[in-house]
Each structure stands twice: as structure tokens, then as C-alpha cells.
N, C-alpha and C. Protein backbone atom coordinates (compact mmCIF):
# COMPACT_ATOMS: atom_id res chain seq x y z
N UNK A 1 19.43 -4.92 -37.29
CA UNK A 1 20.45 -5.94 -37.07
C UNK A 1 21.66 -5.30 -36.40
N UNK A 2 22.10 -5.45 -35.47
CA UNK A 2 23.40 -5.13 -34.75
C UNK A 2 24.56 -6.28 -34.87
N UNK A 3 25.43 -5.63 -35.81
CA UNK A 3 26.57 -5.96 -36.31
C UNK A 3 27.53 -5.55 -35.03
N UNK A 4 28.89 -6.81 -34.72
CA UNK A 4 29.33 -6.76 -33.49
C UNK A 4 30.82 -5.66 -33.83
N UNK A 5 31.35 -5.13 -33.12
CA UNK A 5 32.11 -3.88 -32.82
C UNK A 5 33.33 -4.58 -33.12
N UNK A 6 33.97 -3.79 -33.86
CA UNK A 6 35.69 -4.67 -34.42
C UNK A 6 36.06 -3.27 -33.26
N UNK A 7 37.44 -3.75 -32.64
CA UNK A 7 37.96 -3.34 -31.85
C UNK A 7 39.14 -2.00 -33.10
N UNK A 8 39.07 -1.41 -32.15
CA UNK A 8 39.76 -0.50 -32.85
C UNK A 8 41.11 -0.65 -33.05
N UNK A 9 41.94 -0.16 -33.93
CA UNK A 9 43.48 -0.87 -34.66
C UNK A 9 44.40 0.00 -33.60
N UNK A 10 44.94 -0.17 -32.99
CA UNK A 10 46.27 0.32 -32.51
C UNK A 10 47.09 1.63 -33.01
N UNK A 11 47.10 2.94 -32.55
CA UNK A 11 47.33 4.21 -33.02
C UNK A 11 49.08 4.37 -33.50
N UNK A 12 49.83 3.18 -32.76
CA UNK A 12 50.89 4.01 -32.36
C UNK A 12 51.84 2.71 -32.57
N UNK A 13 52.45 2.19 -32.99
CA UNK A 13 53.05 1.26 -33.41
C UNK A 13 54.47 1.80 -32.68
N UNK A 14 55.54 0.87 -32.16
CA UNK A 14 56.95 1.39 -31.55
C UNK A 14 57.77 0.86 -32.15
N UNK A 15 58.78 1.32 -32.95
CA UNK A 15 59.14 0.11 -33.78
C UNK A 15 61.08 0.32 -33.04
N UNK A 16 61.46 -0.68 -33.43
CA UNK A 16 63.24 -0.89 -32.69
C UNK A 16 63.45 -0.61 -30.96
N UNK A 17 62.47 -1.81 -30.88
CA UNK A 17 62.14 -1.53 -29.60
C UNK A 17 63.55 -2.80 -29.15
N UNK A 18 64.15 -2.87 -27.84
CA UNK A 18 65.45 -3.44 -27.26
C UNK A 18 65.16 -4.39 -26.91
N UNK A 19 65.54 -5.94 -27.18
CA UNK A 19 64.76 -6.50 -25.83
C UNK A 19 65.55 -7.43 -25.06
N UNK A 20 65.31 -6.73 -24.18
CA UNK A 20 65.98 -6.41 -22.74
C UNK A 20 65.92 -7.61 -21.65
N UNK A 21 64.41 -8.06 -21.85
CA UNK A 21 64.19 -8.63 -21.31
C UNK A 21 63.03 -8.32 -20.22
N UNK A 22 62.85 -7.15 -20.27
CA UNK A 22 61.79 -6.34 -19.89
C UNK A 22 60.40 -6.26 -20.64
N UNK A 23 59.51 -6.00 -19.55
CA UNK A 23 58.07 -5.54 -20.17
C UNK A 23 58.30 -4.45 -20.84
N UNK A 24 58.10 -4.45 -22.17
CA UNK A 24 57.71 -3.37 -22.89
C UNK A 24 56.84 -2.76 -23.63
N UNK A 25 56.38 -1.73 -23.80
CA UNK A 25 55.21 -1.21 -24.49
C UNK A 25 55.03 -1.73 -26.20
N UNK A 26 54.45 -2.19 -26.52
CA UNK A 26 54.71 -2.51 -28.34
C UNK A 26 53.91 -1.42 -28.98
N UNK A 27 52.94 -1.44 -28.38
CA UNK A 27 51.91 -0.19 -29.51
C UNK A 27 50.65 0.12 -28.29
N UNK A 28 50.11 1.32 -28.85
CA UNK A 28 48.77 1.72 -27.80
C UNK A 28 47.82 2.21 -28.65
N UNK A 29 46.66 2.44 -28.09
CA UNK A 29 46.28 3.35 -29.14
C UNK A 29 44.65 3.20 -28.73
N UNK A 30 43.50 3.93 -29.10
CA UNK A 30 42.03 3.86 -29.05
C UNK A 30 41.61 2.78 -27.58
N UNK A 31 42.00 3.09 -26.71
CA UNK A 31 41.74 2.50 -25.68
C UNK A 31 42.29 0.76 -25.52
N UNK A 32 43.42 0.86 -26.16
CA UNK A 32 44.39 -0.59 -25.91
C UNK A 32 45.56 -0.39 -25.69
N UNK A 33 46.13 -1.02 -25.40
CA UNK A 33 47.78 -1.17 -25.40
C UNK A 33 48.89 -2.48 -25.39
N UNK A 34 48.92 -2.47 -26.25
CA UNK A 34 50.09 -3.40 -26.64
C UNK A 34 51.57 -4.37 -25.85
N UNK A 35 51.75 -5.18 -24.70
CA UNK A 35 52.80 -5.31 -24.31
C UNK A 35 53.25 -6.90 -24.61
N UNK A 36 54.43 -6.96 -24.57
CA UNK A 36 54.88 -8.31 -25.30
C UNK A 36 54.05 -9.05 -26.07
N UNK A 37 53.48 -8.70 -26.67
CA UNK A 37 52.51 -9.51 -27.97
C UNK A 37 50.94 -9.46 -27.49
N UNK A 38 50.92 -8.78 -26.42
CA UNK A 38 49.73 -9.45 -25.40
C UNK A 38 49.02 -8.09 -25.33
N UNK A 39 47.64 -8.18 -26.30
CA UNK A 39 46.85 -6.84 -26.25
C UNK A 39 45.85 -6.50 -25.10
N UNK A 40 46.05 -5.37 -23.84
CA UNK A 40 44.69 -5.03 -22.53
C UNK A 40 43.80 -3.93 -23.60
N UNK A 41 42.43 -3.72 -22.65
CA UNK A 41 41.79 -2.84 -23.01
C UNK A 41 41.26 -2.55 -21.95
N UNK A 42 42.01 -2.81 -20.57
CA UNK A 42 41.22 -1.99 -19.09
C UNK A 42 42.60 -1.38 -18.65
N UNK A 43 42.03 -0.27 -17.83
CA UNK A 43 43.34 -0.53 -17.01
C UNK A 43 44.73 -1.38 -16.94
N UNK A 44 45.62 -0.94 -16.67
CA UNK A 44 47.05 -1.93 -16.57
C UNK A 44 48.35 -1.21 -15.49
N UNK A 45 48.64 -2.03 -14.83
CA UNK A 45 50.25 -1.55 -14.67
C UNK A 45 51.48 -2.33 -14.95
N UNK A 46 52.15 -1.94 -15.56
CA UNK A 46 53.31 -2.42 -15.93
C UNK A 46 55.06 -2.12 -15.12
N UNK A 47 55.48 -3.12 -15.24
CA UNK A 47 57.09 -2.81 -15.01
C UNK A 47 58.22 -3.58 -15.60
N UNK A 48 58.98 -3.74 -15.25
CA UNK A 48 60.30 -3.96 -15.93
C UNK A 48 59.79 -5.96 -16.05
N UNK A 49 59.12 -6.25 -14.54
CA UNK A 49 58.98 -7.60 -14.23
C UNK A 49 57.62 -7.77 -14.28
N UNK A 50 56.78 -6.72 -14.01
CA UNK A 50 55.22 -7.75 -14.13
C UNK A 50 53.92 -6.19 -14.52
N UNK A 51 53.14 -7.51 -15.07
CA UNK A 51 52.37 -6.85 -16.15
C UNK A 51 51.20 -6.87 -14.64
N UNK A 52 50.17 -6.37 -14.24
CA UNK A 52 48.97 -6.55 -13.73
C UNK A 52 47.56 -5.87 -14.58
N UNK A 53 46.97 -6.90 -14.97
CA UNK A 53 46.20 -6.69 -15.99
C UNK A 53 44.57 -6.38 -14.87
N UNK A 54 43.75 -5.30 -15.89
CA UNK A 54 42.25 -4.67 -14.46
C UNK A 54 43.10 -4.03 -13.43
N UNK A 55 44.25 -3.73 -13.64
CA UNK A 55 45.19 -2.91 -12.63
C UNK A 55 43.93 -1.93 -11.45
N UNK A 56 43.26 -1.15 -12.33
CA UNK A 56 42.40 -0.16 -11.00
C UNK A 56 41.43 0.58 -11.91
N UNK A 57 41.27 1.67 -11.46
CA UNK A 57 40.10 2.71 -11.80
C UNK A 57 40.51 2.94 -13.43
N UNK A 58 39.16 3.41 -13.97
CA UNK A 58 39.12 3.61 -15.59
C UNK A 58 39.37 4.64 -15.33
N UNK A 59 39.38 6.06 -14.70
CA UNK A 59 39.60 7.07 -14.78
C UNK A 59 40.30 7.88 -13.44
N UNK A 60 40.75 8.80 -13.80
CA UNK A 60 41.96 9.59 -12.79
C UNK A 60 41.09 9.75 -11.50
N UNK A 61 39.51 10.43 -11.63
CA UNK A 61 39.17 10.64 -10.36
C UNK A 61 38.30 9.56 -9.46
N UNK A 62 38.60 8.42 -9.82
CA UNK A 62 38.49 7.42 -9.28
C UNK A 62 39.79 6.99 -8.08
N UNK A 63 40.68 7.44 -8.71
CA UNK A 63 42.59 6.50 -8.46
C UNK A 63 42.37 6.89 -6.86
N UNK A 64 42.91 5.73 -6.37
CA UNK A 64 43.05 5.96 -4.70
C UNK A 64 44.63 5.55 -4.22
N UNK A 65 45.07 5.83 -3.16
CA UNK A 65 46.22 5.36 -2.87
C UNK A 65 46.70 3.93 -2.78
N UNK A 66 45.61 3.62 -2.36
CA UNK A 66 45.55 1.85 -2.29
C UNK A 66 45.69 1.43 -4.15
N UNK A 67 44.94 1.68 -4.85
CA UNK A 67 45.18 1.55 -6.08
C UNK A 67 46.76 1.10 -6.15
N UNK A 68 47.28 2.54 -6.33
CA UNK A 68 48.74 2.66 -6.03
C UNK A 68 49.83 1.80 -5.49
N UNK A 69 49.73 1.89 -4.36
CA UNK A 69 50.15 0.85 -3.28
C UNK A 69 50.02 -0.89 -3.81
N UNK A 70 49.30 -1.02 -4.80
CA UNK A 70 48.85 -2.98 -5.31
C UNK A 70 50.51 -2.80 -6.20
N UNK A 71 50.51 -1.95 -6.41
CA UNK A 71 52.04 -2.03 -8.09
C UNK A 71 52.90 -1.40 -7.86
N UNK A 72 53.46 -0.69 -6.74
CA UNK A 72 54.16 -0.37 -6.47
C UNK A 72 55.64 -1.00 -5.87
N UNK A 73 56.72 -1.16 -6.20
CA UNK A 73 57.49 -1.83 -5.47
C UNK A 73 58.11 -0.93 -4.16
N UNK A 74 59.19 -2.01 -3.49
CA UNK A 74 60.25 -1.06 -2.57
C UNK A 74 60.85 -0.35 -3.09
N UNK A 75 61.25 -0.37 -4.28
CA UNK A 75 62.71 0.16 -5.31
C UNK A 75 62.13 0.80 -6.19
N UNK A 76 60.42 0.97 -5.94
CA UNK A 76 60.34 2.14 -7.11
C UNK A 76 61.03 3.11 -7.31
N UNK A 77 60.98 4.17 -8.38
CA UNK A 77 61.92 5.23 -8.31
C UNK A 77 60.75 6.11 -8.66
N UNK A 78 60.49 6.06 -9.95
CA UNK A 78 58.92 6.74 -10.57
C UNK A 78 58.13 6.49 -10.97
N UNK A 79 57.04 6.87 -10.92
CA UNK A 79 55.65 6.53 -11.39
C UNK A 79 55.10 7.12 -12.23
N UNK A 80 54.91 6.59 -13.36
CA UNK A 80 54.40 7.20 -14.90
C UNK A 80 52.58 7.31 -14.84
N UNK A 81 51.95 7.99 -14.71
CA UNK A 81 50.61 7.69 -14.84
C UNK A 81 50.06 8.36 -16.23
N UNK A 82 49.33 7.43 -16.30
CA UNK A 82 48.90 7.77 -17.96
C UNK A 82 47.52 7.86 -17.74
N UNK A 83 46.75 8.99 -18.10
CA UNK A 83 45.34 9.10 -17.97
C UNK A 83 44.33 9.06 -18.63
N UNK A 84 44.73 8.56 -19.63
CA UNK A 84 43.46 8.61 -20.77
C UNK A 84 44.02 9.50 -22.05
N UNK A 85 43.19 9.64 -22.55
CA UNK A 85 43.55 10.77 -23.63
C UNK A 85 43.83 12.03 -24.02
N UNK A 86 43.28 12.65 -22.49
CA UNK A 86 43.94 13.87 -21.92
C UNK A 86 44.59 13.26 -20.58
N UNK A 87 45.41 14.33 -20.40
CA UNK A 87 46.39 14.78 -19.72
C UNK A 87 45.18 15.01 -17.95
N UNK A 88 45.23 14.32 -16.88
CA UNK A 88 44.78 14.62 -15.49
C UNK A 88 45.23 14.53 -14.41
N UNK A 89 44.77 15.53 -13.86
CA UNK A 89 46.02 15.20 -12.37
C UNK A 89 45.35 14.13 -11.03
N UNK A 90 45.75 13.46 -10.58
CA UNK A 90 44.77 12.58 -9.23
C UNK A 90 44.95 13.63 -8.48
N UNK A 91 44.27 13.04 -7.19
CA UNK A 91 43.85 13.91 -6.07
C UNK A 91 45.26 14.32 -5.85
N UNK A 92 45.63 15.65 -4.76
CA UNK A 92 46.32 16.00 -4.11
C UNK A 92 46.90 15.00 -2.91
N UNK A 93 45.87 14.05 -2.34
CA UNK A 93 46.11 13.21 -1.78
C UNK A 93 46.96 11.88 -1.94
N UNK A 94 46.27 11.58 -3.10
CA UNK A 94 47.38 10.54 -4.21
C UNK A 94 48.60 11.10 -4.36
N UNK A 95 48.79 12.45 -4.84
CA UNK A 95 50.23 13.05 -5.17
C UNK A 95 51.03 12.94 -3.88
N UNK A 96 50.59 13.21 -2.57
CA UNK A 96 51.33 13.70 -1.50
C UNK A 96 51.80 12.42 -0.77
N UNK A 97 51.06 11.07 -1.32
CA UNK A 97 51.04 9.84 -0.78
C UNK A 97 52.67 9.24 -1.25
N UNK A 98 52.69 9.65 -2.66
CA UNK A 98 53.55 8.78 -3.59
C UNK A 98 54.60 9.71 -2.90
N UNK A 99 54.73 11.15 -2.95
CA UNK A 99 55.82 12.06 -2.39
C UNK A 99 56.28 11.97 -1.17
N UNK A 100 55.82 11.48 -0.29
CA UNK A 100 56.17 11.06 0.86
C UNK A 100 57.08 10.00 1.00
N UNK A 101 56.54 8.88 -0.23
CA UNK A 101 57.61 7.21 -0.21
C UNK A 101 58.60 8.30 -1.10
N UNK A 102 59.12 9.13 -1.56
CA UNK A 102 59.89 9.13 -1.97
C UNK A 102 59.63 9.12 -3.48
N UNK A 103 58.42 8.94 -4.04
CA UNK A 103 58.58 8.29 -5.92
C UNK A 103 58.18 9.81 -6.38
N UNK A 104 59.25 9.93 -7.74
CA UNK A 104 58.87 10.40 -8.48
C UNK A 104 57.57 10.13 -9.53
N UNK A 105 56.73 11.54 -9.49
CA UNK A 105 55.49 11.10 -10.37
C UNK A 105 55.28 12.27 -11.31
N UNK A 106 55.38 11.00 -12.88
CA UNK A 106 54.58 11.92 -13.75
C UNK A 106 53.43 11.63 -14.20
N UNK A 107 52.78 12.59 -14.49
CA UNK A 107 51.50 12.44 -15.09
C UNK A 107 51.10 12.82 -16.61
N UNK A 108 50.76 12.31 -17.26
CA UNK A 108 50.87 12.57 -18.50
C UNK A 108 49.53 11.59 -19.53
N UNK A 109 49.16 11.86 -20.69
CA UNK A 109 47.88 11.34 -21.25
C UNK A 109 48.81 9.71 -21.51
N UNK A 110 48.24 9.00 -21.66
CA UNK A 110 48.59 7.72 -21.94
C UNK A 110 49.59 7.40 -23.06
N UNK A 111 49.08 8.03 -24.07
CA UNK A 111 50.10 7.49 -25.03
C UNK A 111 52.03 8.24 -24.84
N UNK A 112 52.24 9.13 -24.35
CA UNK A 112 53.31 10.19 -23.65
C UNK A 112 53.66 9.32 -22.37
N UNK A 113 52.61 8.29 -21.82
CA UNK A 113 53.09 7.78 -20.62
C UNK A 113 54.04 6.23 -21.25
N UNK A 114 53.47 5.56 -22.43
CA UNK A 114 54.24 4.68 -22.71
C UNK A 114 55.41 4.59 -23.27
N UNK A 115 55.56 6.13 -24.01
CA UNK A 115 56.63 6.44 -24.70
C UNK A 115 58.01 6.34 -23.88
N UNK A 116 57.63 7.23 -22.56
CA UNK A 116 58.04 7.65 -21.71
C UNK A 116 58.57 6.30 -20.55
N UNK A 117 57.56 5.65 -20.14
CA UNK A 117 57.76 4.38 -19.68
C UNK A 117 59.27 3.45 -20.40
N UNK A 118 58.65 3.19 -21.30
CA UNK A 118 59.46 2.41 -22.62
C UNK A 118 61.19 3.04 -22.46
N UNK A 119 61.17 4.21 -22.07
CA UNK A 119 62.88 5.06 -22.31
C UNK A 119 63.15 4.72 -20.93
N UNK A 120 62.40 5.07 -19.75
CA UNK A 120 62.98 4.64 -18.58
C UNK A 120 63.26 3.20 -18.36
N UNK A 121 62.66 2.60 -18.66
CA UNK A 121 63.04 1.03 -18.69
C UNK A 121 63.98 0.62 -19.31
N UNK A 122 64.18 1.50 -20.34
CA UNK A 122 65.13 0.80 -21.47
C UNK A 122 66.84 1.37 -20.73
N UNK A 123 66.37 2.46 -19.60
CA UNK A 123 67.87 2.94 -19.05
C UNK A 123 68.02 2.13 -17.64
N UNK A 124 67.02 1.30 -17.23
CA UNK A 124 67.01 0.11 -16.35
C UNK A 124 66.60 1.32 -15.09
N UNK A 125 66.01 1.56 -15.15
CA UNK A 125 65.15 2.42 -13.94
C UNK A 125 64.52 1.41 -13.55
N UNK A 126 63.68 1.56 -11.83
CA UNK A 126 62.65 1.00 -11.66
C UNK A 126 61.63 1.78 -11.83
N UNK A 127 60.59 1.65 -12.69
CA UNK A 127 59.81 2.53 -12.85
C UNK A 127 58.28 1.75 -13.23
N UNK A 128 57.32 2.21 -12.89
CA UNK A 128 56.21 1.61 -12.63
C UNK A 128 54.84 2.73 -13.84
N UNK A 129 54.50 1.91 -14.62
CA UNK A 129 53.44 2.81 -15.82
C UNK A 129 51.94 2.24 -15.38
N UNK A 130 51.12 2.97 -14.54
CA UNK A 130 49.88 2.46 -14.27
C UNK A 130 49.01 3.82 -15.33
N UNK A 131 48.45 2.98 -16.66
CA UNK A 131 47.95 3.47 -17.28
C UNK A 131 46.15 3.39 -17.40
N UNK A 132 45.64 4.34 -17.62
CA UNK A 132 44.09 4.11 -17.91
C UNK A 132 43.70 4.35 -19.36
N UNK A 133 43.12 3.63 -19.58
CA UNK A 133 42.48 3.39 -21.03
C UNK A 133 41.23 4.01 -21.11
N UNK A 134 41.39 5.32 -22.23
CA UNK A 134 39.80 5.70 -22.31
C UNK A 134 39.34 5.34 -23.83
């Protein structure tokens, strides 16, 4: 008998979070993430103004520039990428793409990317969190 899969509980709860009025991270955790009440489990990018949910690739060596380029604004400033559960870098190509417009990029495992996301937003940056869920 195959009993159906309870989704896994949320690792990371954020609690005294501001609200701003901004997208913000609420909790992440086992391949979900939490934003305004509203739980993903693919891909996502987020910003201050819009959520894009199936954002792109499940994993870093998939990510293409075009990826990039769908969530990106004019006024970006930085780009948070969150990779899963470890820590990965995209291509050299991806890096040199974003460095060229000018955006700062970090890279960091997912849950470090929302933390991180969440503080820049909260100092009214434009800043853009395209995270992958592993």
C-alpha cells in the first residue's frame, strides 16, 4: 500500500519580521519556502514587488542568463542566489553577465540567501532572491 508523502514542515521559521509592505521571506526549509502566507516548492524569484513562482532551473548548473534576465529589474542593485542546500557557484558566464549590468551577486545555499534577502529588503534595496529548492 503506498501511503501519500506529507510534505515536509518548514526548517526555519522568521519571526519579527517588518511589514513593509514588501515581499518577504516567512520561513524555508526541506525544499519550500514560505512568502506572505503563500507556501512554493519549485524554484522562485522574489523582490520587494513580485513573487515569480517555477522562476527557472532546479539546480545551479542548469541557470542560464536568460533565466536571469526574466527577474531582473533596471534598478537592480543585487542578486541573492540561493542554491539549494549547499552553497554553488553558476557558470562563469552567468557571473560575468550579471557583472557587466552592473549587479552585485551573491551566492549562497538557500536558507543564508533568505536570511540575507529579508535584511536587504528590509533596508529598501532593490534586490532580487532567485532561489532553488532542493
Amino acid at each position: 500500500m503506498n501511503l501519500p508523502t506529507r510534505r515536509q514542515p518548514l526548517t526555519m521559521k522568521f519571526a519579527e519580521i517588518e511589514d513593509t509592505g514588501a515581499n518577504v521571506i516567512e520561513a524555508y526549509g526541506d525544499g519550500h519556502v514560505r512568502i506572505n502566507g503563500r507556501d512554493y516548492a519549485r524554484s522562485i524569484a522574489v523582490s520587494a514587488e513580485h513573487v515569480q513562482a517555477d522562476w527557472g532551473p532546479e539546480h545551479v548548473d542548469a541557470l542560464s542568463v536568460a533565466h536571469l534576465e526574466a527577474v531582473l529589474g533596471d534598478a537592480t542593485q543585487v542578486l541573492i542566489l540561493g542554491t539549494g542546500t549547499r552553497q554553488r557557484f553558476p557558470s562563469p558566464e552567468v557571473h560575468f553577465a550579471l557583472l557587466q549590468r552592473g549587479i552585485g551577486v551573491e551566492v549562497m545555499d538557500t536558507g543564508a540567501a533568505c536570511r540575507t534577502y529579508n535584511i536587504l529588503v528590509s533596508e529598501g534595496r532593490d534586490v532580487v532572491a532567485a532561489l532553488m529548492l532542493d
